[in-house]
Protein backbone atom coordinates (compact mmCIF):
# COMPACT_ATOMS: atom_id res chain seq x y z
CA UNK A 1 48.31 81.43 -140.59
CA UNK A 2 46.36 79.25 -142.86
CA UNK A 3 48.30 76.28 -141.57
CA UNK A 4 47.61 77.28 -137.89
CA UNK A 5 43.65 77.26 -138.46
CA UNK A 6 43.83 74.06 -140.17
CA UNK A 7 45.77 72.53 -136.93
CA UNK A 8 42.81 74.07 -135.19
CA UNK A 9 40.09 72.71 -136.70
CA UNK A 10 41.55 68.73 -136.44
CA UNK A 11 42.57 69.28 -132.47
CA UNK A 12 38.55 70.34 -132.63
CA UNK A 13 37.37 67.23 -134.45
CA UNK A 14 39.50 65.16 -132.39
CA UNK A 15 37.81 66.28 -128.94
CA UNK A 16 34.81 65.98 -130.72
CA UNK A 17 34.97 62.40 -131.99
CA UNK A 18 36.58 61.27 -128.21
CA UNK A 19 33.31 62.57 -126.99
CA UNK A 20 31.06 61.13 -129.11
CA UNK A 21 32.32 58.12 -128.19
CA UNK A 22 32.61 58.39 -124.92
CA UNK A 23 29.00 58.97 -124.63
CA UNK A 24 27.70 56.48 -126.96
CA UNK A 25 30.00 53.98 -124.25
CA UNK A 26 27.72 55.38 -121.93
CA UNK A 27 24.52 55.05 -123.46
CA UNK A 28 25.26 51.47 -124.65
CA UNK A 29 27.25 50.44 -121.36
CA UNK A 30 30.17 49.11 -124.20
CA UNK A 31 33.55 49.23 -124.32
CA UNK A 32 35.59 50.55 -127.05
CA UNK A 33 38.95 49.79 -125.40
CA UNK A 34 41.07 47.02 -126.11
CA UNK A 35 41.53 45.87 -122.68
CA UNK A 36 39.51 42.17 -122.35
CA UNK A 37 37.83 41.47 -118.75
CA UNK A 38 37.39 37.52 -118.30
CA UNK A 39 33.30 36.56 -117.82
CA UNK A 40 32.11 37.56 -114.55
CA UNK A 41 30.95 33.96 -112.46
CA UNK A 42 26.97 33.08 -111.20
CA UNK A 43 27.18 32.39 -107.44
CA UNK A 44 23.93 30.90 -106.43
CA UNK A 45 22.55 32.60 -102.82
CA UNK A 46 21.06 29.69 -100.74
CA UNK A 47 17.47 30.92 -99.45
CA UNK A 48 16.52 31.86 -95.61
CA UNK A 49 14.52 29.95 -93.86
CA UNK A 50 11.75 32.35 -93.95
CA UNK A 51 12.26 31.66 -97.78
CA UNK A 52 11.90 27.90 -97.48
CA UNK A 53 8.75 28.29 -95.40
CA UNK A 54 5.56 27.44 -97.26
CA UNK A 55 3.52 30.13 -95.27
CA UNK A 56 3.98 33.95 -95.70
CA UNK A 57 5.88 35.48 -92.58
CA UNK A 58 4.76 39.08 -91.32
CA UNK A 59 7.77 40.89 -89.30
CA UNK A 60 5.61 43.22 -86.55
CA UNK A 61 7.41 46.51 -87.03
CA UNK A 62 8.13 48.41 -83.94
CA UNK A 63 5.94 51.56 -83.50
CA UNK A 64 7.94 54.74 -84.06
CA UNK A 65 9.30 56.79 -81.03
CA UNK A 66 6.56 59.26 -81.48
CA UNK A 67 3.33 56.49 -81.40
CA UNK A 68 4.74 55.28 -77.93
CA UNK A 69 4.97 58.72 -76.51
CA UNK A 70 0.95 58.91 -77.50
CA UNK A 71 0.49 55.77 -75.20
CA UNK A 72 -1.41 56.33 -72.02
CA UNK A 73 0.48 56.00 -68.82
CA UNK A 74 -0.16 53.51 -65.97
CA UNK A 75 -3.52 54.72 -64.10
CA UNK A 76 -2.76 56.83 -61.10
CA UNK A 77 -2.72 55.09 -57.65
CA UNK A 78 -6.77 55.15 -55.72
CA UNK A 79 -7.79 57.10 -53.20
CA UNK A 80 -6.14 55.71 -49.58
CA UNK A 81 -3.43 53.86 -51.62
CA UNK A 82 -0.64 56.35 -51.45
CA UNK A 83 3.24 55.32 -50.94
CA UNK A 84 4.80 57.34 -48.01
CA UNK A 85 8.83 56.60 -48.01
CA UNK A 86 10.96 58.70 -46.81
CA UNK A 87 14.12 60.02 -49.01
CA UNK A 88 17.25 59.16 -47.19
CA UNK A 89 18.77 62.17 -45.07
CA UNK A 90 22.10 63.50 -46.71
CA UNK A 91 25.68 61.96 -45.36
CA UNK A 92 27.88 64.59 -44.11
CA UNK A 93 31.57 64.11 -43.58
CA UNK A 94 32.26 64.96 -39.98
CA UNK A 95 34.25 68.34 -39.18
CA UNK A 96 35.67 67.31 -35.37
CA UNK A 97 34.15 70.61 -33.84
CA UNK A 98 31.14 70.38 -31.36
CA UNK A 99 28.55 71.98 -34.14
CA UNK A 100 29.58 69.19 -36.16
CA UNK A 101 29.34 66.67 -33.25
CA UNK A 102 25.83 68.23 -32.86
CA UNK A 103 24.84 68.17 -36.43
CA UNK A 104 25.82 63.97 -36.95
CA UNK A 105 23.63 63.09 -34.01
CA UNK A 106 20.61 65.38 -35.25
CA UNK A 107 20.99 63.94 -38.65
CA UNK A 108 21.08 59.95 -36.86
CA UNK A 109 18.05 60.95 -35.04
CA UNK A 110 16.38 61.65 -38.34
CA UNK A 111 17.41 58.37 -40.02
CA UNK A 112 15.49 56.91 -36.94
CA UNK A 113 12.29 59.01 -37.62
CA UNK A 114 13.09 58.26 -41.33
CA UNK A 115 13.37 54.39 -40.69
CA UNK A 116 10.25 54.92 -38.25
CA UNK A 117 8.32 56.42 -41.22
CA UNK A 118 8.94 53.75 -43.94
CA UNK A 119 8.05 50.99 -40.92
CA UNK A 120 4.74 52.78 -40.91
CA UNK A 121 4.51 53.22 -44.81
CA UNK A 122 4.93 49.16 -45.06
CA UNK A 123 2.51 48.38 -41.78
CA UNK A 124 -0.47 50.96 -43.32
CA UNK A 125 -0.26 48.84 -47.03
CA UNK A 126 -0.33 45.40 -45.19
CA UNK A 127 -3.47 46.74 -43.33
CA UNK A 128 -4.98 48.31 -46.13
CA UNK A 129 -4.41 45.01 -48.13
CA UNK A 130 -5.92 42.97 -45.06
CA UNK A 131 -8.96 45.35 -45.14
CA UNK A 132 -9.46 45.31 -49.16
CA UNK A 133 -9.55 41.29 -48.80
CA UNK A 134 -11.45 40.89 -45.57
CA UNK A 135 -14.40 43.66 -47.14
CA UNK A 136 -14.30 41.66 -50.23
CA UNK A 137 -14.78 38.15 -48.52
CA UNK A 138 -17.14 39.45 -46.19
CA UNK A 139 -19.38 41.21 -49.49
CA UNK A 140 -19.14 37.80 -50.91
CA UNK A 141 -20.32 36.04 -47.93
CA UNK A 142 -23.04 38.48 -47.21
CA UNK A 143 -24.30 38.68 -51.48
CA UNK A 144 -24.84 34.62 -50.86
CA UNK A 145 -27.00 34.77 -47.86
CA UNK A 146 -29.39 37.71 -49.74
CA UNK A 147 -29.43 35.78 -53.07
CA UNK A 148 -30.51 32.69 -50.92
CA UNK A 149 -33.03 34.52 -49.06
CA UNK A 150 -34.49 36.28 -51.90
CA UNK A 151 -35.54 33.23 -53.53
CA UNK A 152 -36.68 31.95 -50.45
CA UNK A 153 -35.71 29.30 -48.34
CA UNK A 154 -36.40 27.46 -44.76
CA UNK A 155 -36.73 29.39 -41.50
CA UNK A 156 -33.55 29.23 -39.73
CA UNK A 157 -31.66 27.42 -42.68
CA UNK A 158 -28.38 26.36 -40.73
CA UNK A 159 -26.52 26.78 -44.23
CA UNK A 160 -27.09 30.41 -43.97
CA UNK A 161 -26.52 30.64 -40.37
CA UNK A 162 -22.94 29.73 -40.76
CA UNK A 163 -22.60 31.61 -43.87
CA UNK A 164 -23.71 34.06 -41.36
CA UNK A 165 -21.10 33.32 -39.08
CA UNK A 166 -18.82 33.77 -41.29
CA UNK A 167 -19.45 37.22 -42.29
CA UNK A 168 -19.44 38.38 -39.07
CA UNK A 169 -16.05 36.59 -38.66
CA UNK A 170 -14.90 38.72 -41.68
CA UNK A 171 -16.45 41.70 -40.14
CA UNK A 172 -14.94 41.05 -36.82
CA UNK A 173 -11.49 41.21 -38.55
CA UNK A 174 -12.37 44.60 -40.36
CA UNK A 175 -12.62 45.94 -37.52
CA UNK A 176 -9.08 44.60 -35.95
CA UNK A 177 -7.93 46.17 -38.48
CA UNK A 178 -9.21 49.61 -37.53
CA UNK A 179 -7.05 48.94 -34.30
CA UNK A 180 -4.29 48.40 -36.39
CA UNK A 181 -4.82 51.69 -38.22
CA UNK A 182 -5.22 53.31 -34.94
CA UNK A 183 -1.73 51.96 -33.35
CA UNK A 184 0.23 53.70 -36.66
CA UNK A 185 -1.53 56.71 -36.71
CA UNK A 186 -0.73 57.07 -32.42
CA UNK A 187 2.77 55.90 -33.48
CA UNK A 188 2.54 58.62 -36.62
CA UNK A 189 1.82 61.25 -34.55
CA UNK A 190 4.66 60.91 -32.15
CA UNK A 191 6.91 60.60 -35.37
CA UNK A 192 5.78 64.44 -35.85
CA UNK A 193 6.78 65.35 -32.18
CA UNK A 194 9.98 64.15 -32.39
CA UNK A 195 10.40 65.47 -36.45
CA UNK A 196 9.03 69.33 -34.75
CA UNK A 197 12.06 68.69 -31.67
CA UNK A 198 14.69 67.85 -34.41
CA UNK A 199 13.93 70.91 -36.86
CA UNK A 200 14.04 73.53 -33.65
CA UNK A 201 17.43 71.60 -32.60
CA UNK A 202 18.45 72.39 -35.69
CA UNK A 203 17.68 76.01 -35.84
CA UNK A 204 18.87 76.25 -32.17
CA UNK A 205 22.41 74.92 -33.41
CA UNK A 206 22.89 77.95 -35.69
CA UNK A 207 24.01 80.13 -32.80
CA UNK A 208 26.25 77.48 -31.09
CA UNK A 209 29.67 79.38 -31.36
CA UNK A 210 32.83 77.25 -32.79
CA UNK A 211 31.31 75.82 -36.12
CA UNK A 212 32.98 76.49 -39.29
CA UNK A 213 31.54 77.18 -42.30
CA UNK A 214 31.17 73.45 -43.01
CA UNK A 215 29.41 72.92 -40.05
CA UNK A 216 26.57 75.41 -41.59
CA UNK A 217 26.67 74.14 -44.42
CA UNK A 218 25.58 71.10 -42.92
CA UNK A 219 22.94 72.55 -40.97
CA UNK A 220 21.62 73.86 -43.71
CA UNK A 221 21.31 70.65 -45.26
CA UNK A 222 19.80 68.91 -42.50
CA UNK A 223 17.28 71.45 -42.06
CA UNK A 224 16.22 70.74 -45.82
CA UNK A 225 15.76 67.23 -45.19
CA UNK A 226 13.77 67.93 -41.74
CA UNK A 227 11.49 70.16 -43.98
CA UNK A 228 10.96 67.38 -46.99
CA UNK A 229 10.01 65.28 -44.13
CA UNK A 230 7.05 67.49 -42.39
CA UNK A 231 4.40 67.09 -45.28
CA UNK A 232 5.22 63.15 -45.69
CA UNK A 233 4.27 62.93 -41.94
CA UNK A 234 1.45 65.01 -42.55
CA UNK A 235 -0.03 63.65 -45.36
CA UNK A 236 0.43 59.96 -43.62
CA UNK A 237 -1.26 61.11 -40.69
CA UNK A 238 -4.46 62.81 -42.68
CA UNK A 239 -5.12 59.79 -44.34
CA UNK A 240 -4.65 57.38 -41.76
CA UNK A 241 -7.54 59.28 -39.94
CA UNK A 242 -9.38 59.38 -43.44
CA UNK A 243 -9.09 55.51 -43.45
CA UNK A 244 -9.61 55.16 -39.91
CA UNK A 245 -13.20 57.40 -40.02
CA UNK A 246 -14.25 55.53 -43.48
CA UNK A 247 -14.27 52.61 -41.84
CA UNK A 248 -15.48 52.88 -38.60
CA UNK A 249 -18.54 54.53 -40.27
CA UNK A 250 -18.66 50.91 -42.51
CA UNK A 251 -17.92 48.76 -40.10
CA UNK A 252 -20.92 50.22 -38.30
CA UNK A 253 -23.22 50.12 -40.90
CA UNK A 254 -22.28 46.35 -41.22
CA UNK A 255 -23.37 45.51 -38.55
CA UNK A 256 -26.89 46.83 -38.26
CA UNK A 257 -27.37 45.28 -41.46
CA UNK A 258 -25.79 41.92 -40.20
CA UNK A 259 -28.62 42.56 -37.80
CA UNK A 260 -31.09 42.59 -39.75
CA UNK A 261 -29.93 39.41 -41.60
CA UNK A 262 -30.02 37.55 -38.58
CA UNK A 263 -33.95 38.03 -38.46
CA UNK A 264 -34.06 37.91 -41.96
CA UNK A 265 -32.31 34.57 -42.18
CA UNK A 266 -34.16 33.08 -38.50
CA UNK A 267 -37.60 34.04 -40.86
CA UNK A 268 -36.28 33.02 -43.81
CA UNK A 269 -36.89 35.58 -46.53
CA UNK A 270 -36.06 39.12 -46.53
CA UNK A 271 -37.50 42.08 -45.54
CA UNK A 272 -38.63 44.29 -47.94
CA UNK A 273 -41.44 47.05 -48.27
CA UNK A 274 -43.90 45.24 -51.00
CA UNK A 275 -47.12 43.79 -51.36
CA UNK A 276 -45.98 40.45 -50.12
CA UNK A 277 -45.00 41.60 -46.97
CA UNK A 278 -47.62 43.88 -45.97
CA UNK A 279 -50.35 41.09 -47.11
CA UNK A 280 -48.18 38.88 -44.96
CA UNK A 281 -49.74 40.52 -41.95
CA UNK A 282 -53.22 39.50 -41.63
CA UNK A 283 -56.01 42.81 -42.09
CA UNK A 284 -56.17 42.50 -38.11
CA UNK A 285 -52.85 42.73 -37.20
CA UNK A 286 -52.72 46.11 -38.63
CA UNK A 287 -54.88 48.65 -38.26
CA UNK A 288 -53.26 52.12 -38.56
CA UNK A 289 -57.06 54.29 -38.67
CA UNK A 290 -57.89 53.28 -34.93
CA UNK A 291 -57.34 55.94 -32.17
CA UNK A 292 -56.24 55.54 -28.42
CA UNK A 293 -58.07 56.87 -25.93
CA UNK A 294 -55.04 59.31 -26.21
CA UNK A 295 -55.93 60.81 -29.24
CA UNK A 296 -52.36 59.54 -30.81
CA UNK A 297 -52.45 57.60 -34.40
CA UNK A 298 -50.73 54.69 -33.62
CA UNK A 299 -48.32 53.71 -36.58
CA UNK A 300 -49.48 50.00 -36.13
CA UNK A 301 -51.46 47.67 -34.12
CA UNK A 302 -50.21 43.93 -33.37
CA UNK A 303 -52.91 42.02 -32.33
CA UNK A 304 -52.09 38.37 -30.65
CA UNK A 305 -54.99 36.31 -31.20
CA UNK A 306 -52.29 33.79 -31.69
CA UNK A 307 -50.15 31.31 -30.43
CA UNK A 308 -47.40 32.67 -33.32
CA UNK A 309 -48.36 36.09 -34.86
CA UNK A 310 -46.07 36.94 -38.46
CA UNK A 311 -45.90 40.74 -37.61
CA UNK A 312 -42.14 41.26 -38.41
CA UNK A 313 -41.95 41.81 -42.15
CA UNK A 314 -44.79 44.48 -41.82
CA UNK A 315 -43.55 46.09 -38.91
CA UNK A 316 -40.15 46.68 -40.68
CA UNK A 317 -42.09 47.86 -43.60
CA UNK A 318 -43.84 50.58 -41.23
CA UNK A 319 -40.62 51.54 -39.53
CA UNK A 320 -38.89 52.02 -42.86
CA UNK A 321 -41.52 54.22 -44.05
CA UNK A 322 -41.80 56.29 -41.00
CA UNK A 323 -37.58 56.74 -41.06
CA UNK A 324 -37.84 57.97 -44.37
CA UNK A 325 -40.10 60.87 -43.45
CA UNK A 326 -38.13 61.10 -39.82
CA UNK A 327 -34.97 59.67 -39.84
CA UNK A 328 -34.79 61.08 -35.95
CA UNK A 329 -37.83 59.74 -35.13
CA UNK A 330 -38.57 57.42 -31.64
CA UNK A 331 -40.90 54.87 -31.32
CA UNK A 332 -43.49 54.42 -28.29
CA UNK A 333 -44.48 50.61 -27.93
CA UNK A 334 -47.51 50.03 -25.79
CA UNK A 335 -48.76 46.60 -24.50
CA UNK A 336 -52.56 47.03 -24.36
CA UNK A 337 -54.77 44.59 -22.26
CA UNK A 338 -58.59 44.47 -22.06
CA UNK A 339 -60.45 44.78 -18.96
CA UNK A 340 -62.70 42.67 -19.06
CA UNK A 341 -62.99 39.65 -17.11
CA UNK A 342 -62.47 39.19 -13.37
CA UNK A 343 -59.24 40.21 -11.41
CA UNK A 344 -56.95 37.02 -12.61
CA UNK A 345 -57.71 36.81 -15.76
CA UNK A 346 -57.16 40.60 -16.17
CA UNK A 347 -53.50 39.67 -14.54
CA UNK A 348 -52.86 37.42 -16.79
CA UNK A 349 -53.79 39.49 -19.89
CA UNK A 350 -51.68 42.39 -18.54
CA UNK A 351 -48.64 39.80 -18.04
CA UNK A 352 -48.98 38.54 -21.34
CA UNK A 353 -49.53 41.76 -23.70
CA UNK A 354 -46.43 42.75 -21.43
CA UNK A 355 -44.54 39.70 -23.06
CA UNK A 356 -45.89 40.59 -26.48
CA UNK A 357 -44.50 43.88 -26.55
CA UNK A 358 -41.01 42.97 -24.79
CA UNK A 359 -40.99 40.61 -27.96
CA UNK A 360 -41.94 43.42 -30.33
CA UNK A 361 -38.87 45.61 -29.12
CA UNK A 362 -36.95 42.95 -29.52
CA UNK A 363 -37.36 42.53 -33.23
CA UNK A 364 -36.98 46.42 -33.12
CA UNK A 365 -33.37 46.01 -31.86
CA UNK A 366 -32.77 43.00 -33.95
CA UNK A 367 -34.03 45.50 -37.33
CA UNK A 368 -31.06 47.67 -36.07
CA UNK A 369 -33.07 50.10 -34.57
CA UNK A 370 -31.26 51.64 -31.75
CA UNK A 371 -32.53 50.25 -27.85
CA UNK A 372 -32.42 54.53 -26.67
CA UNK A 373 -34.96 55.35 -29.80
CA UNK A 374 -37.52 53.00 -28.01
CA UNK A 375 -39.30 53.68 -25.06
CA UNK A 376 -41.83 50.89 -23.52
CA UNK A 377 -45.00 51.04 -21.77
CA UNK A 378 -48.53 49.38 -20.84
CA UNK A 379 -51.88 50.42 -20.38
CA UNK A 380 -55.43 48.60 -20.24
CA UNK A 381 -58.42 50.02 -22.33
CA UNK A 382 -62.04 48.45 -22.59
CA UNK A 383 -61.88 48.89 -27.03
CA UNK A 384 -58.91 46.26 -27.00
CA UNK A 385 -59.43 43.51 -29.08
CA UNK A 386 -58.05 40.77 -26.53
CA UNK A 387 -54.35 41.11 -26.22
CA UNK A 388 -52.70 43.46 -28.81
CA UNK A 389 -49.18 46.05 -28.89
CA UNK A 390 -49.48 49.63 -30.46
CA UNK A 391 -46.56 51.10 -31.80
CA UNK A 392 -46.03 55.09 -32.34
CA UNK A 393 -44.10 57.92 -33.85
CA UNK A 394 -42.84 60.93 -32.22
């Protein structure tokens, strides 16, 4: 027993002393074995050439997955510049019954109306491109002639005349364009007829007898694709009319206000409700506190003691005014002669406050105001001043 403990105790020290060393080979990163390892060799790395480069190099980093979802997407498409292609209609093997002879030439006529749609689709963006560039040449055209005018320039300056020309030119195309929209919304609409005579063909072919179940099946299918097409039609239809209204109403507008350039231009400044224009007028062509013998206000009194009497810029000024507060309002210009003198020269007074006010409803028309809003007339009274034209409201 006494010899057993003693084996005990140096199988213990043993373990003990293996461990000991074991760790210090760890701590120390030595070897205690006897085993020799030959001297590990240097091997010299050549550097990279961002390595050789004097400069410092910064490699962009690509943003992570979840920074790119945060980016914004592309900008949704403006009003009257929607896409309207038509899906394809669904293939269908054929089935060699009458139903399914049926169903194949229902589902070629709405290819056609398909093919018919995108033919629109592509004719309404060419327009609406052709309209876009035209409006913006014309703007351009018409922002010259104003920023010439408002500085000021010659009466009749043939610079601006053909600028003039021009815009009217890009105007004039505008409005072919409106024909265009026209001819694809008449062709649009008889797309729906024939799209409304497919879908009831469709329906009708349900009670045809001697189908099979495939035959259904591709009714059923066909009758999907009629009913994806309806609101396409629709919607190209709605805003064809939307663009078709829109510019009418523009194209309208335009051209009053061409118009008014025209006078604007043949006076050679602008017309515009200021100080300037009304001072323009001399104190007697305008006298808006004398009474007719009618009791009526006139709105303004020309008076042509004159060869060449500048009433136009105040005259506009007056008419703008009196739109503002009446924007129905009509306009009674009266050519009033003296009467005094003998017979022929009373004639010829009469005769030439007629002219005078035939040339005053001119410039009326040429302002843009319309010819039915103006109603002419003539009258003698012994207060005129020589020849003169009254103009009023009602």
């Amino acid at each position: 027993m006494p010899q057993l403990r003693s084996y005990f105790v140096i199988v213990t020290a043993a373990l003990v002393l293996g461990g000991c060393s074991y760790v210090d080979n760890v701590l120390t990163g030595e070897d205690s074995s006897q085993e020799s390892y030959p001297p590990a060799e240097s091997v010299q790395i050549p550097p990279s050439p961002a390595g050789q480069s004097a400069q410092p190099t910064v490699t962009q980093t690509p943003a992570p997955a979840a920074t790119q979802a945060q980016t914004p997407s592309a900008a949704p498409p403006a009003v009257g510049a929607g896409n309207y292609a038509a899906q394809p209609v669904t293939p269908g093997a054929s089935t060699g019954t009458y139903v399914g002879q049926k169903v194949a030439a229902m589902r070629g006529d709405l290819q056609r109306l398909q093919n018919n749609i995108n033919q629109h689709n592509q004719e309404l963006q060419q327009t609406r491109q052709a309209m876009a560039s035209d409006a913006g040449s014309y703007y351009t055209q018409v922002a010259a002639i104003n920023a010439r005018l408002q500085a000021g320039t010659t009466p009749g300056n043939p610079e601006l005349v053909q600028q003039w020309t021009q815009a009217q030119g890009s105007l004039d195309r505008l409005a072919n364009d409106i024909l265009r929209l026209n001819t694809i919304a008449n062709a649009a609409a008889s797309d729906s007829a024939l799209e409304a005579y497919i879908r009831e063909s469709v329906r009708a072919t349900y009670g045809l007898q001697g189908a099979v179940d495939e035959d259904h099946r591709q009714l059923a299918i066909l009758e999907n694709d009629c009913t994806r097409t309806v609101p396409l039609i629709d919607r190209l239809l709605n805003d064809i009319n939307e663009d078709i209204s829109r510019q009418t109403n523009y194209v309208g507008n335009e051209r009053r206000n061409l118009t008014v350039l025209s006078v604007a231009i043949r006076n050679g400044e602008l017309y515009a409700r200021s100080n300037r224009a009304v001072a323009g007028a001399a104190p007697s062509q305008v006298a808006s506190a004398t009474p007719t013998s009618a009791g009526r206000q006139p709105l303004m009194v020309i008076h042509f003691d004159k060869p060449k009497v500048a009433y136009e810029q105040a005259l506009y000024s007056a008419i703008s005014r009196a739109l503002e507060r009446r924007p129905g309002a009509t306009f009674d210009v009266v050519a009033v002669s003296g009467t005094g003198g003998n017979t022929g020269q009373s004639a010829l007074d009469t005769s030439a406050s007629k002219r005078n006010a035939e040339s005053v409803v001119r410039s009326l028309t040429g302002m843009g105001l319309p010819p039915d809003r103006i109603n002419l007339s003539a009258m003698s009274s012994a207060s005129a001043q020589g020849n003169e034209v009254q103009v009023f409201v009602r």
